[in-house]
C-alpha atoms as a PDB file:
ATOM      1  CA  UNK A   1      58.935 -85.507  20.558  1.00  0.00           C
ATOM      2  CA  UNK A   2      59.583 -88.943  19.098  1.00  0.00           C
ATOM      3  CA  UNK A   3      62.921 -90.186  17.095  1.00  0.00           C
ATOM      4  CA  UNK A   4      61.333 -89.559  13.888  1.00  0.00           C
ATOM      5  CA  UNK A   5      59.961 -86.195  14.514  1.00  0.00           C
ATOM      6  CA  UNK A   6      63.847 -85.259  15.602  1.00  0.00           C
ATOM      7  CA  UNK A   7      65.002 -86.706  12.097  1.00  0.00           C
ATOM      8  CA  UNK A   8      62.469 -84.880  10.184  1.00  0.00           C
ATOM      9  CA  UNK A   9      63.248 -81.453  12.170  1.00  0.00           C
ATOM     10  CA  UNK A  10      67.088 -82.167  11.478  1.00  0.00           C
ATOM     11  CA  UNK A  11      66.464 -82.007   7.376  1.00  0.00           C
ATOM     12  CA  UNK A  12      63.908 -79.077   7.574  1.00  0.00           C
ATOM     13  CA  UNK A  13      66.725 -76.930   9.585  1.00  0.00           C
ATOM     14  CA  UNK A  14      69.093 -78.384   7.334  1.00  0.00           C
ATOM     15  CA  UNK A  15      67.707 -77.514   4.535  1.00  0.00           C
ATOM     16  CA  UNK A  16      66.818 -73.954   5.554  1.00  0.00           C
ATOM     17  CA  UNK A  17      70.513 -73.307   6.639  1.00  0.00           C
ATOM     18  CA  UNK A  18      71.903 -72.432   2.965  1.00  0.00           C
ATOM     19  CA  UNK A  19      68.432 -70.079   2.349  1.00  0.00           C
ATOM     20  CA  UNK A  20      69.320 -68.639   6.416  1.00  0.00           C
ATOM     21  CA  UNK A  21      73.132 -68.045   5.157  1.00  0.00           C
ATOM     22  CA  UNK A  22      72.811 -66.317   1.840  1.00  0.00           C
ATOM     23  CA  UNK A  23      70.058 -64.329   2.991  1.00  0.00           C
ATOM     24  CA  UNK A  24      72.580 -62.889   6.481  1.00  0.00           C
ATOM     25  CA  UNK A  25      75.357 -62.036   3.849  1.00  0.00           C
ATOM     26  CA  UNK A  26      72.728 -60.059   1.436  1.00  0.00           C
ATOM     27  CA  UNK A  27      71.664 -58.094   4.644  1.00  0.00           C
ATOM     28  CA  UNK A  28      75.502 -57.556   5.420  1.00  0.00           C
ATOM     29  CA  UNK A  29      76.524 -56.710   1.778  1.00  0.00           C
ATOM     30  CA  UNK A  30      73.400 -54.518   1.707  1.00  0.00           C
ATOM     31  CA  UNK A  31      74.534 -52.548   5.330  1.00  0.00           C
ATOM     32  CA  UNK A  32      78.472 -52.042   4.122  1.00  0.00           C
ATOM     33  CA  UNK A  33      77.237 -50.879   0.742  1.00  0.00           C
ATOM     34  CA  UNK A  34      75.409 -48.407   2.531  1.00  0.00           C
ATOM     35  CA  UNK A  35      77.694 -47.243   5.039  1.00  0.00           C
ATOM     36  CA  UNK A  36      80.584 -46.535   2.197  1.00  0.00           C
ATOM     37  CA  UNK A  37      78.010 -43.972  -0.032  1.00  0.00           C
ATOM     38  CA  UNK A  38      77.272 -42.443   3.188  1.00  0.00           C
ATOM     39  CA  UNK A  39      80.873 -41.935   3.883  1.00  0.00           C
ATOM     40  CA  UNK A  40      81.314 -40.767   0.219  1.00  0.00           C
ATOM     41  CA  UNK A  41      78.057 -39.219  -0.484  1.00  0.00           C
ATOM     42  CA  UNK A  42      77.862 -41.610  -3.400  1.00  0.00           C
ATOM     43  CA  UNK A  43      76.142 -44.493  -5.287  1.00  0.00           C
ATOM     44  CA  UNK A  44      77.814 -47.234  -5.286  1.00  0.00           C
ATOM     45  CA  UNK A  45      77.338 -50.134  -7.658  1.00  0.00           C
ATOM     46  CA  UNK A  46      79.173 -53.506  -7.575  1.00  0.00           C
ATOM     47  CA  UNK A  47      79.831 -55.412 -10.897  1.00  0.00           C
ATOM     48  CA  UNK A  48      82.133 -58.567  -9.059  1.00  0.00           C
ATOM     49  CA  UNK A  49      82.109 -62.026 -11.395  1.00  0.00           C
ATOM     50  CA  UNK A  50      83.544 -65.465  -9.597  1.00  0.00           C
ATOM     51  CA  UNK A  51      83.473 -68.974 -11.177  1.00  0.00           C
ATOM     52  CA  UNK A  52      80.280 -70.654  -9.634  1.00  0.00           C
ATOM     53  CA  UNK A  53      79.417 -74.421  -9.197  1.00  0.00           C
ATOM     54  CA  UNK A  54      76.135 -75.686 -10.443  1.00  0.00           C
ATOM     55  CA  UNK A  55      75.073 -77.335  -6.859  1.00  0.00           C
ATOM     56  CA  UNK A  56      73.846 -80.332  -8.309  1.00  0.00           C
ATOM     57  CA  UNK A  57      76.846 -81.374 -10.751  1.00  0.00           C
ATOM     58  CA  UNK A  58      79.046 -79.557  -9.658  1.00  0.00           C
ATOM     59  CA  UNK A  59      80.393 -78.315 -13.061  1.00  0.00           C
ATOM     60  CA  UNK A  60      82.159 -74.775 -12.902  1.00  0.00           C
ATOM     61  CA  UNK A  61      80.273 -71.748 -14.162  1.00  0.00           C
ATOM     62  CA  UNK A  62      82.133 -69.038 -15.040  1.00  0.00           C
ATOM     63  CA  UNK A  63      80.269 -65.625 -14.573  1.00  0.00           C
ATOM     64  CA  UNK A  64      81.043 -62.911 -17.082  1.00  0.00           C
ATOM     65  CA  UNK A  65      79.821 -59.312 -17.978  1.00  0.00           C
ATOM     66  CA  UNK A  66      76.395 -59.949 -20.027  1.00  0.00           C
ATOM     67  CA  UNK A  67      73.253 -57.879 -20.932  1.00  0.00           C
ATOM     68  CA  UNK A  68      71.875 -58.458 -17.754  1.00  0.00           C
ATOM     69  CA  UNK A  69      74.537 -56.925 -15.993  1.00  0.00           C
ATOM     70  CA  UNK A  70      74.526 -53.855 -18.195  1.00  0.00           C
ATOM     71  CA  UNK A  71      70.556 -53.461 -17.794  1.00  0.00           C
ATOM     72  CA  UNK A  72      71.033 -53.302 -14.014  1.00  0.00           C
ATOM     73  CA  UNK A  73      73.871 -51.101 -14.094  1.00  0.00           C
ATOM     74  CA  UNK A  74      71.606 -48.678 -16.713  1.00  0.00           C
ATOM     75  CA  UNK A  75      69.418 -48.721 -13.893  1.00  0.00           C
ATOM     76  CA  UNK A  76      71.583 -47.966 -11.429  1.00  0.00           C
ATOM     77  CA  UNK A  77      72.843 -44.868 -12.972  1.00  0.00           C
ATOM     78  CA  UNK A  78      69.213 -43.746 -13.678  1.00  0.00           C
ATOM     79  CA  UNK A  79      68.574 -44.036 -10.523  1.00  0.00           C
ATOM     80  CA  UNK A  80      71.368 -41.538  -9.667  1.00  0.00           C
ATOM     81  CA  UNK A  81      70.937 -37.751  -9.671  1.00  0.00           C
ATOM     82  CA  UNK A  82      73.332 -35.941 -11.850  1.00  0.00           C
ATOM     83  CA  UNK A  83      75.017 -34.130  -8.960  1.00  0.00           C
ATOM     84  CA  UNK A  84      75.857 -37.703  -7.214  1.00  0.00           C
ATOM     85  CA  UNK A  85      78.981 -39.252  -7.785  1.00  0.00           C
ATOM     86  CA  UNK A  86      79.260 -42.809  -8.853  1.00  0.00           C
ATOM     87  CA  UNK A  87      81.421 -45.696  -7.424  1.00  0.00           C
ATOM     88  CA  UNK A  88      81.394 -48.968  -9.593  1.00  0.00           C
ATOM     89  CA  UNK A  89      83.587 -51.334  -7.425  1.00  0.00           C
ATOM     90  CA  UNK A  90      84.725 -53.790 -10.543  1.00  0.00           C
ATOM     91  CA  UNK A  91      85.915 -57.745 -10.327  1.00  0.00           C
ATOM     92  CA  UNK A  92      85.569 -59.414 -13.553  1.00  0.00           C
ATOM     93  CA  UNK A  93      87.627 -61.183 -16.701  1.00  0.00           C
ATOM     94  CA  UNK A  94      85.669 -59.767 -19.240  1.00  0.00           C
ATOM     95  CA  UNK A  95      82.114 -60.486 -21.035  1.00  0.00           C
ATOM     96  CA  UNK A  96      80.359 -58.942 -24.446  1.00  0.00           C
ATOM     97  CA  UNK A  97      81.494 -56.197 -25.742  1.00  0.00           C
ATOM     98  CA  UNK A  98      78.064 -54.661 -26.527  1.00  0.00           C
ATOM     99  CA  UNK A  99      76.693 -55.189 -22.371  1.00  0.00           C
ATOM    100  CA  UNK A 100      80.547 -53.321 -21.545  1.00  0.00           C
ATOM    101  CA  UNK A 101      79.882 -50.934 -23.988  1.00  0.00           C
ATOM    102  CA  UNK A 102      76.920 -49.873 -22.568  1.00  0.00           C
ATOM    103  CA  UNK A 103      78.143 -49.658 -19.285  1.00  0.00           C
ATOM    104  CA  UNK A 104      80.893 -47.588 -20.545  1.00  0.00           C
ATOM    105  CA  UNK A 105      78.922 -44.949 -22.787  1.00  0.00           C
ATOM    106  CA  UNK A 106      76.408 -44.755 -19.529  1.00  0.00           C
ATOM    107  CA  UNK A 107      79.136 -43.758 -16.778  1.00  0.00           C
ATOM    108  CA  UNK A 108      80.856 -41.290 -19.361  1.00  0.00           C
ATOM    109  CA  UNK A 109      77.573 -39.354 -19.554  1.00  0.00           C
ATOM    110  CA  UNK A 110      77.267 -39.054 -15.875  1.00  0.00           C
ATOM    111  CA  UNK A 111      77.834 -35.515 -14.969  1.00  0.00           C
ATOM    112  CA  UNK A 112      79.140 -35.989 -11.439  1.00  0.00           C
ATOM    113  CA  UNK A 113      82.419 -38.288 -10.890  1.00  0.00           C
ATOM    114  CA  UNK A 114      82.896 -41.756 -11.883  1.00  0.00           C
ATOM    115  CA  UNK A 115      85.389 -43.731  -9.889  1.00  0.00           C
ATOM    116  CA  UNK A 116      86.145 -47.178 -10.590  1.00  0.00           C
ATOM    117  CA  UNK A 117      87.609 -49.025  -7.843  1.00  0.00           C
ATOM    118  CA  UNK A 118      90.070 -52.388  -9.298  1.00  0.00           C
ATOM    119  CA  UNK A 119      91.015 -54.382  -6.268  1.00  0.00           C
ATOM    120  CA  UNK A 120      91.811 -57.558  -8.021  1.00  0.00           C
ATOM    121  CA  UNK A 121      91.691 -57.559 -11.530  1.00  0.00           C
ATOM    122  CA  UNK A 122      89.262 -55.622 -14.440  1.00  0.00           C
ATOM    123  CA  UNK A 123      90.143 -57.717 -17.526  1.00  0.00           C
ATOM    124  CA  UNK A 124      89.058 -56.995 -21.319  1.00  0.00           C
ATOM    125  CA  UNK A 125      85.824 -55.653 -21.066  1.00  0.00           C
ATOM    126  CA  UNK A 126      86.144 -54.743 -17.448  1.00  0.00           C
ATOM    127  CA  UNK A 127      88.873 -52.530 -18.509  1.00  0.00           C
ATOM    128  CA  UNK A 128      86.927 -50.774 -20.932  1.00  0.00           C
ATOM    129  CA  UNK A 129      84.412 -49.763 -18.286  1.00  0.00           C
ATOM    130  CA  UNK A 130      87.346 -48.450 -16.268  1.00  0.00           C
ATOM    131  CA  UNK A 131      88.891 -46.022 -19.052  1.00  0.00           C
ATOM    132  CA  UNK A 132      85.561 -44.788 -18.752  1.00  0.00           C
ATOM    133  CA  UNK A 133      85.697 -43.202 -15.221  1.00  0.00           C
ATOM    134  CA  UNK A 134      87.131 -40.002 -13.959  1.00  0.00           C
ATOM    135  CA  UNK A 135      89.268 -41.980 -12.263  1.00  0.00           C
ATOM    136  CA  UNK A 136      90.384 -45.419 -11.292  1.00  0.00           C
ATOM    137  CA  UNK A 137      91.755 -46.319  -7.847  1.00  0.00           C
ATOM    138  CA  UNK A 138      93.330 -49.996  -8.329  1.00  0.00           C
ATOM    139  CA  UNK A 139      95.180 -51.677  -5.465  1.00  0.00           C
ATOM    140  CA  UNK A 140      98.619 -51.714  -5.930  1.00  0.00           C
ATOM    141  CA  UNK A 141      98.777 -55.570  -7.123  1.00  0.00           C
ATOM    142  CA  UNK A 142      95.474 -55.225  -9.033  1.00  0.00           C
ATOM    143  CA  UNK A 143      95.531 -55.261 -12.734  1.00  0.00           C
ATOM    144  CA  UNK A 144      93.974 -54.451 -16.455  1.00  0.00           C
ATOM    145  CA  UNK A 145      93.791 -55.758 -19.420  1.00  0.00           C
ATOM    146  CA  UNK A 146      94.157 -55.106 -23.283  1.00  0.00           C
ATOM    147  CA  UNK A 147      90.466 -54.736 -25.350  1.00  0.00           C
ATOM    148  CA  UNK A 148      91.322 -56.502 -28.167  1.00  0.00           C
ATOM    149  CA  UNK A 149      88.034 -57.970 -29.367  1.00  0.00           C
ATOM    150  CA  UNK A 150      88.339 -62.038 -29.890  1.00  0.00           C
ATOM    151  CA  UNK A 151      86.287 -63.606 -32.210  1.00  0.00           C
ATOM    152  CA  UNK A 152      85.767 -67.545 -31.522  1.00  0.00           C
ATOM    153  CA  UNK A 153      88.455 -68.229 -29.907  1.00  0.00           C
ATOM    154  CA  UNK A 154      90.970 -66.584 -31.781  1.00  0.00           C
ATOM    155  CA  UNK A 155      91.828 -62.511 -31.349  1.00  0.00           C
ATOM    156  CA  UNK A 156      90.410 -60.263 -34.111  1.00  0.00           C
ATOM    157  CA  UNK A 157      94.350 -59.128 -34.595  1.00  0.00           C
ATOM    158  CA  UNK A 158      95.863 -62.428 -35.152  1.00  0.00           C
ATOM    159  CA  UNK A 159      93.715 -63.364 -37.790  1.00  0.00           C
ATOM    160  CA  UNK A 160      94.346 -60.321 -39.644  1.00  0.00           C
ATOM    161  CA  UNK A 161      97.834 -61.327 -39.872  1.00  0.00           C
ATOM    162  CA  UNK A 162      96.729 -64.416 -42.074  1.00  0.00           C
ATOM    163  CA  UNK A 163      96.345 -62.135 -45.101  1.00  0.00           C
ATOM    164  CA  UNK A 164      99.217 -60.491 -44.081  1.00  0.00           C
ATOM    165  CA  UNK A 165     101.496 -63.305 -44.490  1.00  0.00           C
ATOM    166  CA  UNK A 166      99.628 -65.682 -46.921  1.00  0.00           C
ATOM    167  CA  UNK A 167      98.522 -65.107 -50.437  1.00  0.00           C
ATOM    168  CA  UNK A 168      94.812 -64.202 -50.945  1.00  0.00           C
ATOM    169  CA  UNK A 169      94.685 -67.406 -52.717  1.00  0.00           C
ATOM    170  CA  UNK A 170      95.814 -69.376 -50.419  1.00  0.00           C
ATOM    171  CA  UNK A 171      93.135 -68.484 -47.677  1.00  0.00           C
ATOM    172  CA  UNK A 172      89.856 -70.094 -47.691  1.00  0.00           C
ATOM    173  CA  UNK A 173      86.527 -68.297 -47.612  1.00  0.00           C
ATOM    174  CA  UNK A 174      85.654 -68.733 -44.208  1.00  0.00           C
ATOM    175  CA  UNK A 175      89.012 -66.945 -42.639  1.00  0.00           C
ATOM    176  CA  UNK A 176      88.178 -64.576 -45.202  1.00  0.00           C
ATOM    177  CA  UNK A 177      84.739 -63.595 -43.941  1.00  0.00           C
ATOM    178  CA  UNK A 178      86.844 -64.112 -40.159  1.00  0.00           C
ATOM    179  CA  UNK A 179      89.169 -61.522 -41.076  1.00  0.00           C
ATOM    180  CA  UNK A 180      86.715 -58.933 -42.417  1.00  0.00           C
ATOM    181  CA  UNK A 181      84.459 -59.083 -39.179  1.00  0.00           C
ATOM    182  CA  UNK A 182      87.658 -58.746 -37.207  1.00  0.00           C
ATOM    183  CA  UNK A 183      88.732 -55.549 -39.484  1.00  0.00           C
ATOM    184  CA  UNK A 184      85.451 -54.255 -38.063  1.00  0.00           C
ATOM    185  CA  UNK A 185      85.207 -55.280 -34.508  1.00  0.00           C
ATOM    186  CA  UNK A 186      89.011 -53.814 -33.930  1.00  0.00           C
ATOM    187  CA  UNK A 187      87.954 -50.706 -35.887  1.00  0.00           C
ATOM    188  CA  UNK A 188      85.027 -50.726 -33.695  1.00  0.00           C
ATOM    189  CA  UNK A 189      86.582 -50.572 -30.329  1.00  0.00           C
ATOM    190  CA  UNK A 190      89.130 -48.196 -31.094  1.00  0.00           C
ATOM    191  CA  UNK A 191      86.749 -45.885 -31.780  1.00  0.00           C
ATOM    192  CA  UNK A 192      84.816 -46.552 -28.520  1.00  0.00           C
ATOM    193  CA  UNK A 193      88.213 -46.162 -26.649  1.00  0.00           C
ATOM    194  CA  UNK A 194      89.173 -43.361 -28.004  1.00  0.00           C
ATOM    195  CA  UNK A 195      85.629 -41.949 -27.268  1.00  0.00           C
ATOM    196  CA  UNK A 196      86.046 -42.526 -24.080  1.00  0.00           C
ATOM    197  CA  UNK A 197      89.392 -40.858 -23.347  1.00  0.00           C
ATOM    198  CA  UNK A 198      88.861 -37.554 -25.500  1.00  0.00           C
ATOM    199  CA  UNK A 199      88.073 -36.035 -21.928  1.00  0.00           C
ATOM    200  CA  UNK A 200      91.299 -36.953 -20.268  1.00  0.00           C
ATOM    201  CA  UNK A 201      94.190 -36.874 -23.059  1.00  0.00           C
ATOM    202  CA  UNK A 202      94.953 -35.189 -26.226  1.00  0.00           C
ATOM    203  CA  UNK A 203      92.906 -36.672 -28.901  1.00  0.00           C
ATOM    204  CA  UNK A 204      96.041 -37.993 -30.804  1.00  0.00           C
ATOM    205  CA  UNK A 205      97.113 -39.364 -27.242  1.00  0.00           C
ATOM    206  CA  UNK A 206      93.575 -41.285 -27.178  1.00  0.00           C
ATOM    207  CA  UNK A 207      93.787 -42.331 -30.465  1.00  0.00           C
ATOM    208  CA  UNK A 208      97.408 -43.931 -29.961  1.00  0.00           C
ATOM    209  CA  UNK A 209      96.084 -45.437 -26.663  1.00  0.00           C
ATOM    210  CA  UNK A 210      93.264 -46.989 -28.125  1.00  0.00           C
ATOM    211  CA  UNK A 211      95.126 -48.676 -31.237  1.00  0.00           C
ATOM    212  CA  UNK A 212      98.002 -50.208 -28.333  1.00  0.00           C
ATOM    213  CA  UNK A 213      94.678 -51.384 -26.301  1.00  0.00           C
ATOM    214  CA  UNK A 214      92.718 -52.654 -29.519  1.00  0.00           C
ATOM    215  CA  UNK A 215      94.919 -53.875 -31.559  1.00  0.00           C
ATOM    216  CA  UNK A 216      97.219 -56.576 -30.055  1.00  0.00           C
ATOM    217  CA  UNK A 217      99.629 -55.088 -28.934  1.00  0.00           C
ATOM    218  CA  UNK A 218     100.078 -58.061 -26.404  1.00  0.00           C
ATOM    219  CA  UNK A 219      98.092 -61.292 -25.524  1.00  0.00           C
ATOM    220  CA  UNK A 220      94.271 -61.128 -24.406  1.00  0.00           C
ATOM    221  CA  UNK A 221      95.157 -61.939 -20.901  1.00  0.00           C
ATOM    222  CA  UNK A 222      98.137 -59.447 -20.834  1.00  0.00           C
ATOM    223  CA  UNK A 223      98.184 -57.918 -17.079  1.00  0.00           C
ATOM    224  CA  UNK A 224      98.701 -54.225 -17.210  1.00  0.00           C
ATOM    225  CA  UNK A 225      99.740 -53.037 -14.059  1.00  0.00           C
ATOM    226  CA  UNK A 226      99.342 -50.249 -12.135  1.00  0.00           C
ATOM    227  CA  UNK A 227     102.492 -48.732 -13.084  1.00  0.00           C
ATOM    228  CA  UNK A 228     102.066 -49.151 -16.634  1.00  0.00           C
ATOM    229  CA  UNK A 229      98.694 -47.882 -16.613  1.00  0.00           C
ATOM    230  CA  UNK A 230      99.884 -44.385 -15.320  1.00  0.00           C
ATOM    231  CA  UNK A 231     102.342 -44.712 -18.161  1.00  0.00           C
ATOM    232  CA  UNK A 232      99.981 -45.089 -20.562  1.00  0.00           C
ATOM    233  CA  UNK A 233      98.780 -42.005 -19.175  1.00  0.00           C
ATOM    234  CA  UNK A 234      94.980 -43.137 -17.253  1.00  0.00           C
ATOM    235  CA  UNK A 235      94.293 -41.778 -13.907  1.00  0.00           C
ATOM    236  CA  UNK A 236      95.247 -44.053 -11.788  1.00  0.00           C
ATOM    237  CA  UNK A 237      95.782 -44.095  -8.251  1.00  0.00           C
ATOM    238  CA  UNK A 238      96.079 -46.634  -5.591  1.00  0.00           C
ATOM    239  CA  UNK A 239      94.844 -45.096  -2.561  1.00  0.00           C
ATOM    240  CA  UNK A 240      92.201 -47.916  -2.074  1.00  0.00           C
ATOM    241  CA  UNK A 241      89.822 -47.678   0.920  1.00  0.00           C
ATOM    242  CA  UNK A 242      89.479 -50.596   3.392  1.00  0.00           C
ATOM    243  CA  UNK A 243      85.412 -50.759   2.758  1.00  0.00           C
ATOM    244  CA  UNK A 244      86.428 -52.100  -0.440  1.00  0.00           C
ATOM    245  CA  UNK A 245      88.162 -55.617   1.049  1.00  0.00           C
ATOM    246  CA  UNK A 246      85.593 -56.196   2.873  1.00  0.00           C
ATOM    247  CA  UNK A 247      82.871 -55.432   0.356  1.00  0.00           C
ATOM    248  CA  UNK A 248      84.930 -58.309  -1.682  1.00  0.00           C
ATOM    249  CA  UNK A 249      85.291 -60.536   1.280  1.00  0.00           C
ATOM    250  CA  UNK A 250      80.983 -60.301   1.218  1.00  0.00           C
ATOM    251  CA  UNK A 251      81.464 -61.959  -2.162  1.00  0.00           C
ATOM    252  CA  UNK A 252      83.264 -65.164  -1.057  1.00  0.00           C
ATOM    253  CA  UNK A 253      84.097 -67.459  -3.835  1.00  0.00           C
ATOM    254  CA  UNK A 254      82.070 -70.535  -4.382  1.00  0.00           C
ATOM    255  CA  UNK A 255      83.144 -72.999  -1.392  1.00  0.00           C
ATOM    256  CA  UNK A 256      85.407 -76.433  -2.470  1.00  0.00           C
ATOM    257  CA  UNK A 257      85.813 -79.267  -0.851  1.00  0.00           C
ATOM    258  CA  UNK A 258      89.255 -78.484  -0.122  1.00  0.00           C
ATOM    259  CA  UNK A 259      90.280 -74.671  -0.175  1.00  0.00           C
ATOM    260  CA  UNK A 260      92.901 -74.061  -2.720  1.00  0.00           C
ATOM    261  CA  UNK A 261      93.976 -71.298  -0.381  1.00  0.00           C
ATOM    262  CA  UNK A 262      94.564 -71.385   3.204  1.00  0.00           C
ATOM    263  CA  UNK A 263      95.458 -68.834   5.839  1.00  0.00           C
ATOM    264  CA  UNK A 264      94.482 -67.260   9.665  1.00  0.00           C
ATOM    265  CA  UNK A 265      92.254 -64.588   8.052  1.00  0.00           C
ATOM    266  CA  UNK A 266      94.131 -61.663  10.630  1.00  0.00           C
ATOM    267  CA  UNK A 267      96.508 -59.324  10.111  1.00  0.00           C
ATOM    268  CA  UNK A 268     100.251 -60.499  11.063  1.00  0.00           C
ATOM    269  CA  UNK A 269     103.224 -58.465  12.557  1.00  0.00           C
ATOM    270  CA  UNK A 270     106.136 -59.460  14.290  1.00  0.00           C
ATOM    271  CA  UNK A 271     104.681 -58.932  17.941  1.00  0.00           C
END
């Protein structure tokens, strides 16, 4: 084999190593995956959103819960036999309120259990998908987050509070228009919220819980931990099993240049 033919076998493996990669950690996602609903005689699902980078500018692309996420979730569940528990491991800041909707209304009908495992964070819409499981196991540092519907990029709550403090006119027509829609959308997830918690709290309790949730009480990207979610009264518990790391560590986040974060990936003790 000549120097040539060496180059041009160099680029064809090279170029076949990404494809080789991604294609060993879908068969190892795929085999972990399985081995967790046989241990819990379950079907599993995975809804887990990291920032991407487009490979050839290298912009960030930040992944979010959209329609296609709910279709294939919808599918997932219709997949499942009534009598099979569901496991929705969830990683995600948020997305469109109809495709978590969806998602939501879809697990509550399940008849068998719906556990939602948080290991990092379930954020805005992710959180409404939780409140919509029997129960949610979140690690112990993992997080929520309010519902409050945004519109633009303002929250549906803060521009009500433009006719609360200005004279009608004094407002222009577009905030307006802004604050009507956002009279709806909060009205709208309230009602969705409170929906979705009839089954596990009084429905005066749901109501309350979905008007602190809804209705901004605190920022968009307020962390609700996991001791204030058991005060709020959800079902939380943090009892998370180990399958559930390493289903995340199957997910790796899009690789930099230079890691932000760097460690010896084993546990450490004192001996």
């Amino acid at each position: 084999m000549d120097f040539v033919s060496l180059i041009w076998l160099f680029f064809i493996i090279s170029s076949l190593q990404p494809v080789i990669r991604q294609r060993m950690l879908d068969m190892a996602r795929q085999r972990l995956l399985q081995q967790l609903e046989q241990k819990r005689k379950s079907r599993v699902i995975v809804l887990i959103h990291r920032q991407e980078t487009l490979s050839l500018l290298g912009f960030p692309l930040v992944r979010y819960i959209n329609i296609e996420d709910s279709e294939a979730v919808l599918r997932a569940i219709k997949l499942t036999d009534n009598d099979v528990p569901i496991d929705l491991i969830l990683h995600t800041p948020g997305g469109l309120v109809l495709a978590a909707e969806q998602i939501a209304l879809a697990l509550r009908k399940h008849p068998a259990k719906v556990t939602v495992f948080v290991p990092h964070y379930a954020m805005s819409g992710g959180t409404l998908i939780a409140l919509a499981a029997d129960e949610i196991v979140m690690d112990e540092n993992a997080v929520l987050g309010p519902v409050d519907p945004q519109l633009g990029q303002h929250p549906a709550a803060s521009i009500l509070k433009v006719l609360e403090r200005k004279p009608i006119a004094e407002i222009d027509d577009e905030t307006l228009i802004m604050a009507d829609i956002a009279e709806k959308a909060i009205r709208q997830v309230k009602r969705t919220v409170s929906e979705l918690l009839q089954d596990k709290m009084s429905a005066e309790q749901a109501d309350q819980l979905a008007s602190t949730l809804a209705s901004g009480t605190w920022t968009h990207d307020y962390p609700i931990t996991v001791k204030e979610a058991q005060t709020l009264g959800l079902p939380v518990r943090t009892e998370m099993p180990a399958e559930i790391y390493q289903i995340m560590a199957l997910y790796p986040q899009t690789a930099q240049r230079r890691p932000s974060v760097e460690y010896i990936p084993a546990p450490r003790t004192r001996n």
